[in-house]
Protein backbone atom coordinates (compact mmCIF):
# COMPACT_ATOMS: atom_id res chain seq x y z
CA UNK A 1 0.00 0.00 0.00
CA UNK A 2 1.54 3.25 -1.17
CA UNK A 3 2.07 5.90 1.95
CA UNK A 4 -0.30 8.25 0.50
CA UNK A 5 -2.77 6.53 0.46
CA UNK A 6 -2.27 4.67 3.43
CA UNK A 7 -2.24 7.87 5.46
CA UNK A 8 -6.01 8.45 4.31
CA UNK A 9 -6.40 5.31 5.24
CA UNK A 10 -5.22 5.83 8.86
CA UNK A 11 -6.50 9.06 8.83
CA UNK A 12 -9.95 7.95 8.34
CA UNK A 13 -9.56 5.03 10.86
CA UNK A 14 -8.64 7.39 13.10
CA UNK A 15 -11.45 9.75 12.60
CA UNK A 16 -13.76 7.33 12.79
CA UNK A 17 -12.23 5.94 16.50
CA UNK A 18 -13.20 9.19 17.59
CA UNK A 19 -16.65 9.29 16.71
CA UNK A 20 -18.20 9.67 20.30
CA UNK A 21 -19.43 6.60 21.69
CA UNK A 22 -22.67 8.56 23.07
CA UNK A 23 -23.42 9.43 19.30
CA UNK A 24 -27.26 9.66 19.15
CA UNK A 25 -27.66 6.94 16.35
CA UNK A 26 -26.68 3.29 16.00
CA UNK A 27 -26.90 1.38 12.66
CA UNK A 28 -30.78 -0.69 12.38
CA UNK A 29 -31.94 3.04 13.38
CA UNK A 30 -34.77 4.63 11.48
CA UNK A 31 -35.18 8.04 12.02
CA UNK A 32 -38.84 9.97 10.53
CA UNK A 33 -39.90 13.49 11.52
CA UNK A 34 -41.54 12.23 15.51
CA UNK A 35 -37.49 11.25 16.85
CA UNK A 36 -35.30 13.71 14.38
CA UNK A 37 -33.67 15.25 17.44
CA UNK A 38 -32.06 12.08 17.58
CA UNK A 39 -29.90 13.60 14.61
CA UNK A 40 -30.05 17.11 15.10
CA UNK A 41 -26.37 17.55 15.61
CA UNK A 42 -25.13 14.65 12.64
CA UNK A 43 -26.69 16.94 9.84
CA UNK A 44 -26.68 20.57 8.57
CA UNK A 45 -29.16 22.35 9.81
CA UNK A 46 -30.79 23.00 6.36
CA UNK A 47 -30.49 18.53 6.08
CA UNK A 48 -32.26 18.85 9.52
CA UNK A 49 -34.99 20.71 8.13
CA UNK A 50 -35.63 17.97 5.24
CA UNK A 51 -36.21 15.05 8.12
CA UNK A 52 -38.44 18.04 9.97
CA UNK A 53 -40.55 17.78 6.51
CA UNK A 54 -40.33 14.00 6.60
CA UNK A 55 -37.64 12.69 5.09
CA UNK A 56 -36.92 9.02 6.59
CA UNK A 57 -33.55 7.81 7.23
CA UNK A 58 -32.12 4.43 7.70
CA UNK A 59 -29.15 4.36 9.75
CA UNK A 60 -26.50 1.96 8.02
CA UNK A 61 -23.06 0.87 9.34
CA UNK A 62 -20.11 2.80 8.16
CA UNK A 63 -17.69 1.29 5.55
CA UNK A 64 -15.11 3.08 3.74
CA UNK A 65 -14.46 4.22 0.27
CA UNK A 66 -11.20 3.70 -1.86
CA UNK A 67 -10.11 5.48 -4.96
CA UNK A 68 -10.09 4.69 -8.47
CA UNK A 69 -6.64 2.69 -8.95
CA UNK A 70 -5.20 5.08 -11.56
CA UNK A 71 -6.62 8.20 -9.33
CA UNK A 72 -4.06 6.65 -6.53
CA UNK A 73 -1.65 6.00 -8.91
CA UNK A 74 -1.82 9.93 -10.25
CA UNK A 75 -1.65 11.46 -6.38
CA UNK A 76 0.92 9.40 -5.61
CA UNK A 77 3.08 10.50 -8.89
CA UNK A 78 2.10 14.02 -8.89
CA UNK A 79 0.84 15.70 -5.83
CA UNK A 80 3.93 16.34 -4.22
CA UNK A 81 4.56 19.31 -7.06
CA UNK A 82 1.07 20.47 -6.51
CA UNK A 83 1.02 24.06 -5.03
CA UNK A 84 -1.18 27.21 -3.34
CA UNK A 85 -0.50 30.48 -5.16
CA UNK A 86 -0.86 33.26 -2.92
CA UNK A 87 -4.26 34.33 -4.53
CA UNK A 88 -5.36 30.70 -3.57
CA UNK A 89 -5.31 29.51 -7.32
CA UNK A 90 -3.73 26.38 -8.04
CA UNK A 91 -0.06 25.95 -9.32
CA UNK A 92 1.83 23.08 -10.79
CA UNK A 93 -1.31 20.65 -10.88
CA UNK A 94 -1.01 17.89 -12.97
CA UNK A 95 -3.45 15.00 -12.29
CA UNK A 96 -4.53 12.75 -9.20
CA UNK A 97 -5.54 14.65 -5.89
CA UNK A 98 -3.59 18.15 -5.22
CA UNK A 99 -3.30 17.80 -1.26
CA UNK A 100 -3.73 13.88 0.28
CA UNK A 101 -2.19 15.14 3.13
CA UNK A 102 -4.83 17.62 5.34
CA UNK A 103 -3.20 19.70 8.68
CA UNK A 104 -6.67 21.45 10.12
CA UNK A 105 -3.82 24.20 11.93
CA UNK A 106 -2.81 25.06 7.90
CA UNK A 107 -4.12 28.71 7.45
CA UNK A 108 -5.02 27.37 3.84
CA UNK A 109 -6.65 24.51 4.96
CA UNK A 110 -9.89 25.52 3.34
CA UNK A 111 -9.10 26.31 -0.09
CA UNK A 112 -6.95 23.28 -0.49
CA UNK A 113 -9.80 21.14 0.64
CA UNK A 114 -11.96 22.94 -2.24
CA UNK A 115 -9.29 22.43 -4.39
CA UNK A 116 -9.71 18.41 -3.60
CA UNK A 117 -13.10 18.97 -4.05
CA UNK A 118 -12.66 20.11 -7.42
CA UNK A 119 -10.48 17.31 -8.74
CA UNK A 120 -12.80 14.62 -6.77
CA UNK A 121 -12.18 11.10 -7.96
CA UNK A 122 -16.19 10.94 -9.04
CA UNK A 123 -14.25 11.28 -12.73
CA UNK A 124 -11.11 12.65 -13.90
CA UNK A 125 -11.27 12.59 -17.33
CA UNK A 126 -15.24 12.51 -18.99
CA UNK A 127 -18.36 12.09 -17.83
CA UNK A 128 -21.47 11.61 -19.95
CA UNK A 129 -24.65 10.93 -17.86
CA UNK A 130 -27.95 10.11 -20.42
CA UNK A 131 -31.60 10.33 -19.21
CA UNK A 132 -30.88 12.61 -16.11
CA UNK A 133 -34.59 13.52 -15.10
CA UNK A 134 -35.85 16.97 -12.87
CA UNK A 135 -39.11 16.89 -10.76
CA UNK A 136 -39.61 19.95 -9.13
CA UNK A 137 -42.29 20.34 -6.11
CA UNK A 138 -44.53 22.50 -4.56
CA UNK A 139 -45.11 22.87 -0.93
CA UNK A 140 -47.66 19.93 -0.34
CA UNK A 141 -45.58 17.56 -2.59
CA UNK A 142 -47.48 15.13 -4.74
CA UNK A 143 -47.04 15.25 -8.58
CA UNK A 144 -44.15 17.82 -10.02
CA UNK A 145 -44.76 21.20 -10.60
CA UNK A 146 -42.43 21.07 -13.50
CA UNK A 147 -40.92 17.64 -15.08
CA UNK A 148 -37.63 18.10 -17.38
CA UNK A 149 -35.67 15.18 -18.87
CA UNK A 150 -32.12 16.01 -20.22
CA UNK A 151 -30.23 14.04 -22.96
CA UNK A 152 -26.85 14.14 -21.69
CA UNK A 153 -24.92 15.36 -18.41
CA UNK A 154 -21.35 15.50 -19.99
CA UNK A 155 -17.61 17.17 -19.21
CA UNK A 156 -15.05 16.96 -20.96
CA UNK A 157 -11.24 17.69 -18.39
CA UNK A 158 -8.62 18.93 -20.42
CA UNK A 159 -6.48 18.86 -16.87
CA UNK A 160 -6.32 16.10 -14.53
CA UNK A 161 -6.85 13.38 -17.08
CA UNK A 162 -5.69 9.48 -16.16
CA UNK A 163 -7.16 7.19 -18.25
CA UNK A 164 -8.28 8.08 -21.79
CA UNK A 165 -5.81 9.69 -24.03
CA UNK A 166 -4.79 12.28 -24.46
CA UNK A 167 -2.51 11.69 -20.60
CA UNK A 168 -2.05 14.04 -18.18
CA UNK A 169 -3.16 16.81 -20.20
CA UNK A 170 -4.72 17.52 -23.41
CA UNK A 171 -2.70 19.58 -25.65
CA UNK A 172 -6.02 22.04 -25.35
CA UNK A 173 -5.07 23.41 -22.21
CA UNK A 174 -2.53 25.31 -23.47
CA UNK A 175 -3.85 26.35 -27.15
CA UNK A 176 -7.17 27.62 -25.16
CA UNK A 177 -6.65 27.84 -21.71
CA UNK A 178 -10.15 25.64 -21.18
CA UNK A 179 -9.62 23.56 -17.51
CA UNK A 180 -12.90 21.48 -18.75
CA UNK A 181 -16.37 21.70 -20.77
CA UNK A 182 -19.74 21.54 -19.40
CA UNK A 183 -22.61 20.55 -21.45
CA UNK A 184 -26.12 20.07 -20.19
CA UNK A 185 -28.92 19.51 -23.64
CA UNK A 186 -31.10 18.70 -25.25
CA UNK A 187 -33.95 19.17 -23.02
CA UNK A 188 -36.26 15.82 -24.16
CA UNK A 189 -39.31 16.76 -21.84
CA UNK A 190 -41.38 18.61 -21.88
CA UNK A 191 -42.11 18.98 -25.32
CA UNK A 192 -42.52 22.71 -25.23
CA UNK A 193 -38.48 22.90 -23.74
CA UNK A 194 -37.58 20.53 -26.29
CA UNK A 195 -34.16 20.79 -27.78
CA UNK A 196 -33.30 23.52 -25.06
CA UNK A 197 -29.17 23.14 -23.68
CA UNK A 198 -26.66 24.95 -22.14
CA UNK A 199 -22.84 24.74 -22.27
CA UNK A 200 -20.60 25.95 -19.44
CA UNK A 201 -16.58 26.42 -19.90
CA UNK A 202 -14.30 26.55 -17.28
CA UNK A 203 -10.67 28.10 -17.50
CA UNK A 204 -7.82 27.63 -15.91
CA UNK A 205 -6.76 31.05 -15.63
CA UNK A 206 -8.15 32.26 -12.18
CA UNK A 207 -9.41 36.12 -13.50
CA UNK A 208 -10.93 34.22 -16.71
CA UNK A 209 -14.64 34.05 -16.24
CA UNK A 210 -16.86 31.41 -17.12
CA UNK A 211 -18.28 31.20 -20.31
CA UNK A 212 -21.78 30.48 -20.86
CA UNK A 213 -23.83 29.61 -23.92
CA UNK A 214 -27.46 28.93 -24.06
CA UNK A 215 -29.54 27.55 -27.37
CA UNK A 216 -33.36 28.72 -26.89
CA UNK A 217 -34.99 26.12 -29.09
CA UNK A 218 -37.89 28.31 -29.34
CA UNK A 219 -36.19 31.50 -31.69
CA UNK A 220 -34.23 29.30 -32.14
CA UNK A 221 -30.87 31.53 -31.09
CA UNK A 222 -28.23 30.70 -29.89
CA UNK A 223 -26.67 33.52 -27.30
CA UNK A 224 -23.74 34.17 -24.72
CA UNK A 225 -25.08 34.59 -21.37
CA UNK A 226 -23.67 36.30 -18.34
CA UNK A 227 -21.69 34.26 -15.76
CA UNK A 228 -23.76 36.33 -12.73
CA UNK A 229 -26.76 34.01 -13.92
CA UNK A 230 -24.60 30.40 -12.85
CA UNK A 231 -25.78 30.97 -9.12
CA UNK A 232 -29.69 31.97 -9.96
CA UNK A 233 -32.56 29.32 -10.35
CA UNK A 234 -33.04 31.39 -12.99
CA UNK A 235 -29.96 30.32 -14.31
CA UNK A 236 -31.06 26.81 -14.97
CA UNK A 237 -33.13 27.95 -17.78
CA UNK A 238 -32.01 31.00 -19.06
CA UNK A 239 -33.40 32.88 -22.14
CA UNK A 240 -35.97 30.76 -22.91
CA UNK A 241 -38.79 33.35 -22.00
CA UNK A 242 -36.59 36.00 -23.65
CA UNK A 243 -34.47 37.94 -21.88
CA UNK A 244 -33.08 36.00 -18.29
CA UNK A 245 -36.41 36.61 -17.00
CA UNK A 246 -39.47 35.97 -18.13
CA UNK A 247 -41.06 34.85 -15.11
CA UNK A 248 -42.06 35.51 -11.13
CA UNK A 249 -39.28 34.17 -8.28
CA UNK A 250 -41.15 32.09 -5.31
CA UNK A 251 -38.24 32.42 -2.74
CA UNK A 252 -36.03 29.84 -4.02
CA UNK A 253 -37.81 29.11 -6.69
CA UNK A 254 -38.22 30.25 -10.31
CA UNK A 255 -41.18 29.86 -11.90
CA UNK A 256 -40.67 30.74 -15.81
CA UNK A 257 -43.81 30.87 -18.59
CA UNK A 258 -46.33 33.71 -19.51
CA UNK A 259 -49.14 35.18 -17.83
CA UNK A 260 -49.53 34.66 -14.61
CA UNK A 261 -49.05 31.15 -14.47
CA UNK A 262 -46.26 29.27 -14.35
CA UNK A 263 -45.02 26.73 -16.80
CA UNK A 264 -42.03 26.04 -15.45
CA UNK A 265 -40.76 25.81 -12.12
CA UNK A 266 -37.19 25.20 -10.41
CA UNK A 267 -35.23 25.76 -7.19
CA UNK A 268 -31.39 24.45 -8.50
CA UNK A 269 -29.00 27.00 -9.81
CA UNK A 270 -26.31 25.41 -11.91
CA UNK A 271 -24.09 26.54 -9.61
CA UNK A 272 -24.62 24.10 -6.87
CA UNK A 273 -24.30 20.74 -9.36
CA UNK A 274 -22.87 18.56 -7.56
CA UNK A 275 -23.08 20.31 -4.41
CA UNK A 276 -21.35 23.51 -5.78
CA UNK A 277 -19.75 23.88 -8.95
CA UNK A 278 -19.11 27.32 -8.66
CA UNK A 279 -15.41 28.44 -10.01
CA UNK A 280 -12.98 27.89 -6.69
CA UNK A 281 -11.29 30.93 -7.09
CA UNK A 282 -14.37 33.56 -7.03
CA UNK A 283 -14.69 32.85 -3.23
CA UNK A 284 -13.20 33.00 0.05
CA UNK A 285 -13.41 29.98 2.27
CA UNK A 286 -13.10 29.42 6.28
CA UNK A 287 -12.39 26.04 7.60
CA UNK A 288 -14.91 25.32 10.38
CA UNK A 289 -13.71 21.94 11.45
CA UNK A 290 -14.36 18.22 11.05
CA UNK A 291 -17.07 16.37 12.81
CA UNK A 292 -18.86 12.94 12.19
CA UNK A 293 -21.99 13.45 10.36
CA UNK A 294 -24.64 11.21 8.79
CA UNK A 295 -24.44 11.37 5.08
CA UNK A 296 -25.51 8.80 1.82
CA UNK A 297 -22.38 7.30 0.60
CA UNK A 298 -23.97 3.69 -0.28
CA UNK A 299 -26.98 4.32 -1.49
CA UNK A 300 -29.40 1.11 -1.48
CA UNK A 301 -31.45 2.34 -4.58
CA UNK A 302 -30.28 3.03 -8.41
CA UNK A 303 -32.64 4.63 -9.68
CA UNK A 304 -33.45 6.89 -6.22
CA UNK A 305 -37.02 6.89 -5.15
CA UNK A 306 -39.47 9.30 -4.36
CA UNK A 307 -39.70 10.02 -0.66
CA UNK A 308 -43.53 9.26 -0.29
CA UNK A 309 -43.27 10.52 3.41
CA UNK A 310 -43.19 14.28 2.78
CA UNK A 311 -44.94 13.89 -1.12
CA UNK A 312 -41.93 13.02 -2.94
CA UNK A 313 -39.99 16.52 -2.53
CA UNK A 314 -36.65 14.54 -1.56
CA UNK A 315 -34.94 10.91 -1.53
CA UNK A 316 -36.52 8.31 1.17
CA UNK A 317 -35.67 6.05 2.65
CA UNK A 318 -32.37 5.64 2.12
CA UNK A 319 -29.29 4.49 3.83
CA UNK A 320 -27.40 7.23 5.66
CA UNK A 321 -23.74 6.41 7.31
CA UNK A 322 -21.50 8.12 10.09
CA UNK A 323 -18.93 9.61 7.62
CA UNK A 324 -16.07 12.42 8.77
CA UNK A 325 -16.98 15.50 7.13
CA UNK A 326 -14.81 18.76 6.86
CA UNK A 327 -17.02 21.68 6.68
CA UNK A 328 -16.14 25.22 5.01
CA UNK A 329 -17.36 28.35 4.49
CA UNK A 330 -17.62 29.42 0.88
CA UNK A 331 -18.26 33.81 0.66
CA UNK A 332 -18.14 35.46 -3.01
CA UNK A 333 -15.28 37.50 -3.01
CA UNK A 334 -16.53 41.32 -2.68
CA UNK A 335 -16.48 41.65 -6.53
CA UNK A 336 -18.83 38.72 -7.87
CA UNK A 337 -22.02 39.97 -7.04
CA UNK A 338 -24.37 36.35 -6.14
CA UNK A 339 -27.85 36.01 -5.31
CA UNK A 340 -26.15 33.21 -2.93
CA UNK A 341 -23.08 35.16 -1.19
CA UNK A 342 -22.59 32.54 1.58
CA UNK A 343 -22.53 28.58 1.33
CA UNK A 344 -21.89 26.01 3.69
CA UNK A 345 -20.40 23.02 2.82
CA UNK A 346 -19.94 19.65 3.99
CA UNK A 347 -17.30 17.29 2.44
CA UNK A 348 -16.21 13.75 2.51
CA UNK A 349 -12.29 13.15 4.25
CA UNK A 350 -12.62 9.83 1.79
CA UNK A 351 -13.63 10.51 -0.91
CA UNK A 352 -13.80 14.10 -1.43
CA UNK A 353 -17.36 14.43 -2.44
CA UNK A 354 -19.91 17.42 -1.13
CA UNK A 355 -22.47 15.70 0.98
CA UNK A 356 -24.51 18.95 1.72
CA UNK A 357 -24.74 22.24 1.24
CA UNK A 358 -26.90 25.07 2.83
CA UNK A 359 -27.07 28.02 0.86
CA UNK A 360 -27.64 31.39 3.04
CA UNK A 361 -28.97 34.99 1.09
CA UNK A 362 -27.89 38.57 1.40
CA UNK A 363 -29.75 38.69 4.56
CA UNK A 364 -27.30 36.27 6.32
CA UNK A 365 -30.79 33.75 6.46
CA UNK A 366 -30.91 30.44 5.10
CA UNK A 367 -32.15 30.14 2.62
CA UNK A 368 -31.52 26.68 0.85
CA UNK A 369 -30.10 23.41 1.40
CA UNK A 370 -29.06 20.44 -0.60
CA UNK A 371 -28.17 17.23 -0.23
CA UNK A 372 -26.33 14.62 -2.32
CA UNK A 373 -27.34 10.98 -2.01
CA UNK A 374 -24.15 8.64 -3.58
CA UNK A 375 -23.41 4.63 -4.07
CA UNK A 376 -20.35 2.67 -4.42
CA UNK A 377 -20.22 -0.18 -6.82
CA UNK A 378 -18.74 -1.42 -10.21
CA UNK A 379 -21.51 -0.30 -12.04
CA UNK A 380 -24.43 2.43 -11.81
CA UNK A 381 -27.20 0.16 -11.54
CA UNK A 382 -27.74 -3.46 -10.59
CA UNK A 383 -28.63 -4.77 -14.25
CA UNK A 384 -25.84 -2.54 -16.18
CA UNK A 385 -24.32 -4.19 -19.31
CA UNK A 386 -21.95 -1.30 -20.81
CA UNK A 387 -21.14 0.73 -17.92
CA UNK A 388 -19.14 -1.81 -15.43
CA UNK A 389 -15.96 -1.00 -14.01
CA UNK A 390 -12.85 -3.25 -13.40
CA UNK A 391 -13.35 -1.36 -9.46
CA UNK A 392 -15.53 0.41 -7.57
CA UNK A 393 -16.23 3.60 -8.01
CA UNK A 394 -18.38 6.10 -6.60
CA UNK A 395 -21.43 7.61 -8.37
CA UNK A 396 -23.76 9.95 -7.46
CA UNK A 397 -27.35 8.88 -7.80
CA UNK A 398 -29.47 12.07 -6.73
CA UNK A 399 -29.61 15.62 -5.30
CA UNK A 400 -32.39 17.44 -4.03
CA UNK A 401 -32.51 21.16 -3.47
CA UNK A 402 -35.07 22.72 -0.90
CA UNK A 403 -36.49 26.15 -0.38
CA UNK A 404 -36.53 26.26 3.38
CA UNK A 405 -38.54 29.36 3.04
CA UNK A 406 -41.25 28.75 0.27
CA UNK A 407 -40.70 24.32 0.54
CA UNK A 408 -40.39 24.21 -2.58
CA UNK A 409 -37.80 21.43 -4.19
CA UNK A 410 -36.32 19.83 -7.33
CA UNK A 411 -34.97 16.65 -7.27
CA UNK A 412 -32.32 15.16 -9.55
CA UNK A 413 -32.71 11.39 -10.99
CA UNK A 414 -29.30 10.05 -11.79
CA UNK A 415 -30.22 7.79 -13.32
CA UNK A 416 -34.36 9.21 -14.32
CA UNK A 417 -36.60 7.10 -12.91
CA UNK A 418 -38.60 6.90 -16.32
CA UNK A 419 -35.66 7.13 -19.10
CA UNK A 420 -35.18 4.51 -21.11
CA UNK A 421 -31.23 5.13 -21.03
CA UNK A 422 -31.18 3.09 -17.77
CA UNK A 423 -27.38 3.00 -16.97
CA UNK A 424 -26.62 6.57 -17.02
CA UNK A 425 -23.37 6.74 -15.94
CA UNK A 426 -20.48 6.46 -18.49
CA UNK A 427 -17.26 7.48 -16.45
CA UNK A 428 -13.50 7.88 -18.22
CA UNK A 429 -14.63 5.82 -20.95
CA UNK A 430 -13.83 8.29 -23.74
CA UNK A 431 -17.25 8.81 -25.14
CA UNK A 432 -17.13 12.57 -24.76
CA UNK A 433 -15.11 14.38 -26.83
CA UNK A 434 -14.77 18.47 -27.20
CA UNK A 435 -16.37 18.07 -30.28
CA UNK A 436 -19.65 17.38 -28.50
CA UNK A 437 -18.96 20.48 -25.76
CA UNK A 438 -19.17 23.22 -28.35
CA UNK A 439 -21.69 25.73 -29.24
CA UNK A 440 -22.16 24.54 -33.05
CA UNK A 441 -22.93 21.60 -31.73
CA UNK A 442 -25.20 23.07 -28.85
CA UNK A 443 -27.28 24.58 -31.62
CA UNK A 444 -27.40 21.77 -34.38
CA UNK A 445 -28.49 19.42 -31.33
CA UNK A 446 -31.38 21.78 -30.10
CA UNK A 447 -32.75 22.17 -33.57
């Protein structure tokens, strides 16, 4: 066992001895809305408010995680190069895991754990998930407000990469200065959104900007969008009234059509996919300690199911684990202006992964909260035939995002409960290419 990774090894061990015995679950535990003080101190608080609603929990023993083999392979060859500018950018990176090794009494502690965050080893080198599905909920639950179905989920790393070729890096990096792609079309459902996407690159260049594209299938343009619009609900579906509006906001929630009623409605931004997907380098971030909290890292169903104990507005029951979580404090720098200034986040020691996030407006109030529900297997769903892995490897299999003001929610099917693509998750196998992360391609889909 290489002594990188057997330090996370021991670290983990080691956080998990000190897990107080007096800890207010034990695995066979089921905890509903009538005994959630039982976990009041193992979740976020915005979590806390999704058992409050009635999300059930099933308590699960704790087993660990282990990386990808060539993700070890890469932190063990390359993260000792791996750097902090001064600015809090990253220096020197080449692939694998930038800092294995964690000291809580480092003053950068908390970027460089965002900066593991943001090389996770979910992927490394493409992801293209097919059939991802978007029910969105009002406060009484029951059947979705708004129902979208997305062709493909896909990135494309340019950085980082360990097992397709081009390895470490494609020669792209340098000729455009692109860290990855981001594509997110065509919309399949419903019918009036159909052929709808939006493309998202990210550069490596720390005072480069995002740059956003979105195809409105309905003019039938194709248009450059501002970055401000990443961390709105809004932002999910902009332009397609329009202008980025076109609609009324319900506290966290976006409702978009004509008239007063609305057609369409949605609480995620597409800056928390994932937890937060936000560019590292437009915030500031406070370390605020590890604890053992309760969190879904081996999720018992592929596709998720709809919680029917609070009308399906997040994922129950499910199996929820003691994991050790560090837990930052993300704040936009003074000079990106966010309709969410202040996140939360929780983060898996193991395997690097956001577990929950609770999202706070200008007010200082939160305001949202997410949570990330994630399995562990050789393949994304029990009956896979394409998408099997020589290892395990960890895939995420739902989010949900709650207005704790208005209760309204979307969750996100990964895999969709009704698409016929029913293995969802192709990871580092090569079947993304740039070619399919471009806006020619963005439009020519959508039509």
């Amino acid at each position: 066992m290489n002594r990188t990774f057997r330090f996370g090894v021991i670290a983990f061990v080691v956080a998990l001895a000190s897990t107080p015995v007096f800890a207010q679950v034990k695995p066979g535990d089921v905890i509903t809305k009538e005994n959630a003080a039982q976990v009041k101190d193992l979740l976020s608080p915005g979590n806390y408010q999704m058992v409050l609603e009635g999300m059930q929990m099933n308590i699960v023993p704790t087993t660990k995680l282990e990386w990808p083999p060539p993700y070890t392979q890469a932190t063990e060859k390359y993260s000792s190069q791996t750097e902090l500018a001064p600015d809090g950018s990253l220096t020197n990176y080449v692939a694998g895991l930038p800092f294995p090794l964690v000291d809580p009494n480092d003053p950068n502690v908390a970027t460089k754990i965002m900066w593991n965050f943001s090389f996770r080893p979910l992927y490394s080198d493409d992801i293209d998930a097919r059939g991802v599905e978007v029910s969105s909920y009002g406060p009484r639950g029951g059947d979705p407000l708004s129902y979208f179905t997305v062709g493909h989920f896909s990135f494309y790393n340019n950085i980082g990469r360990i097992e397709v070729p081009p390895i470490p890096t494609d020669p792209d990096a340098q000729a455009s200065g692109i860290r990855y792609r981001f594509g997110f079309y065509p919309f399949l459902e419903p019918t009036g959104m159909r052929g709808f996407g939006l493309l998202r690159y990210r550069h490596i260049d720390p005072d480069i900007e995002d740059n956003v594209w979105v195809y409105n299938p309905t003019n039938r343009r194709l248009r450059r969008q501002s970055p401000e619009v990443l961390s709105d609900a809004l932002g999910m579906l902009p332009g397609f009234s329009g202008a980025a509006g076109g609609g009324g906001e319900m506290g966290g929630a976006t409702s978009i059509g004509s008239g007063s009623a609305a057609t369409y409605v949605n609480t995620l931004d597409p800056d928390s996919y994932f937890g937060f997907a936000a560019k590292v380098e437009n915030y500031n971030y406070k370390f605020l300690g590890d604890k053992s909290m309760l969190a879904v890292v081996h999720a018992a169903n592929s596709p998720a199911t709809p919680c029917p104990s609070d009308g399906g507005r997040s994922i129950c029951p499910e199996n929820w684990e003691m994991r050790r979580l560090y837990v930052v404090e993300a704040t936009a720098k003074p000079r990106y202006d966010r309709s969410i200034p202040k996140r939360t986040l929780y983060i898996d020691s193991e395997a690097w992964f956001i577990t929950a996030s609770d999202l706070y407006d200008r007010n200082g109030n939160l305001w949202r909260t997410i949570a990330t529900y994630h399995a562990y297997r050789d393949r994304p769903v029990p009956d896979a035939r394409v998408a099997i892995y020589p290892y395990k490897r960890i895939f995420q299999t739902a989010l949900v995002d709650m207005d704790l003001e208005q209760k309204y929610s979307s969750v996100v099917y990964m895999p969709g409960r009704h698409s016929p693509e029913r293995e969802c998750w192709y990871i580092d196998m090569g079947v993304v290419g740039k070619g399919i992360l471009v806006p020619q391609t963005l439009q020519r889909t959508g039509h």
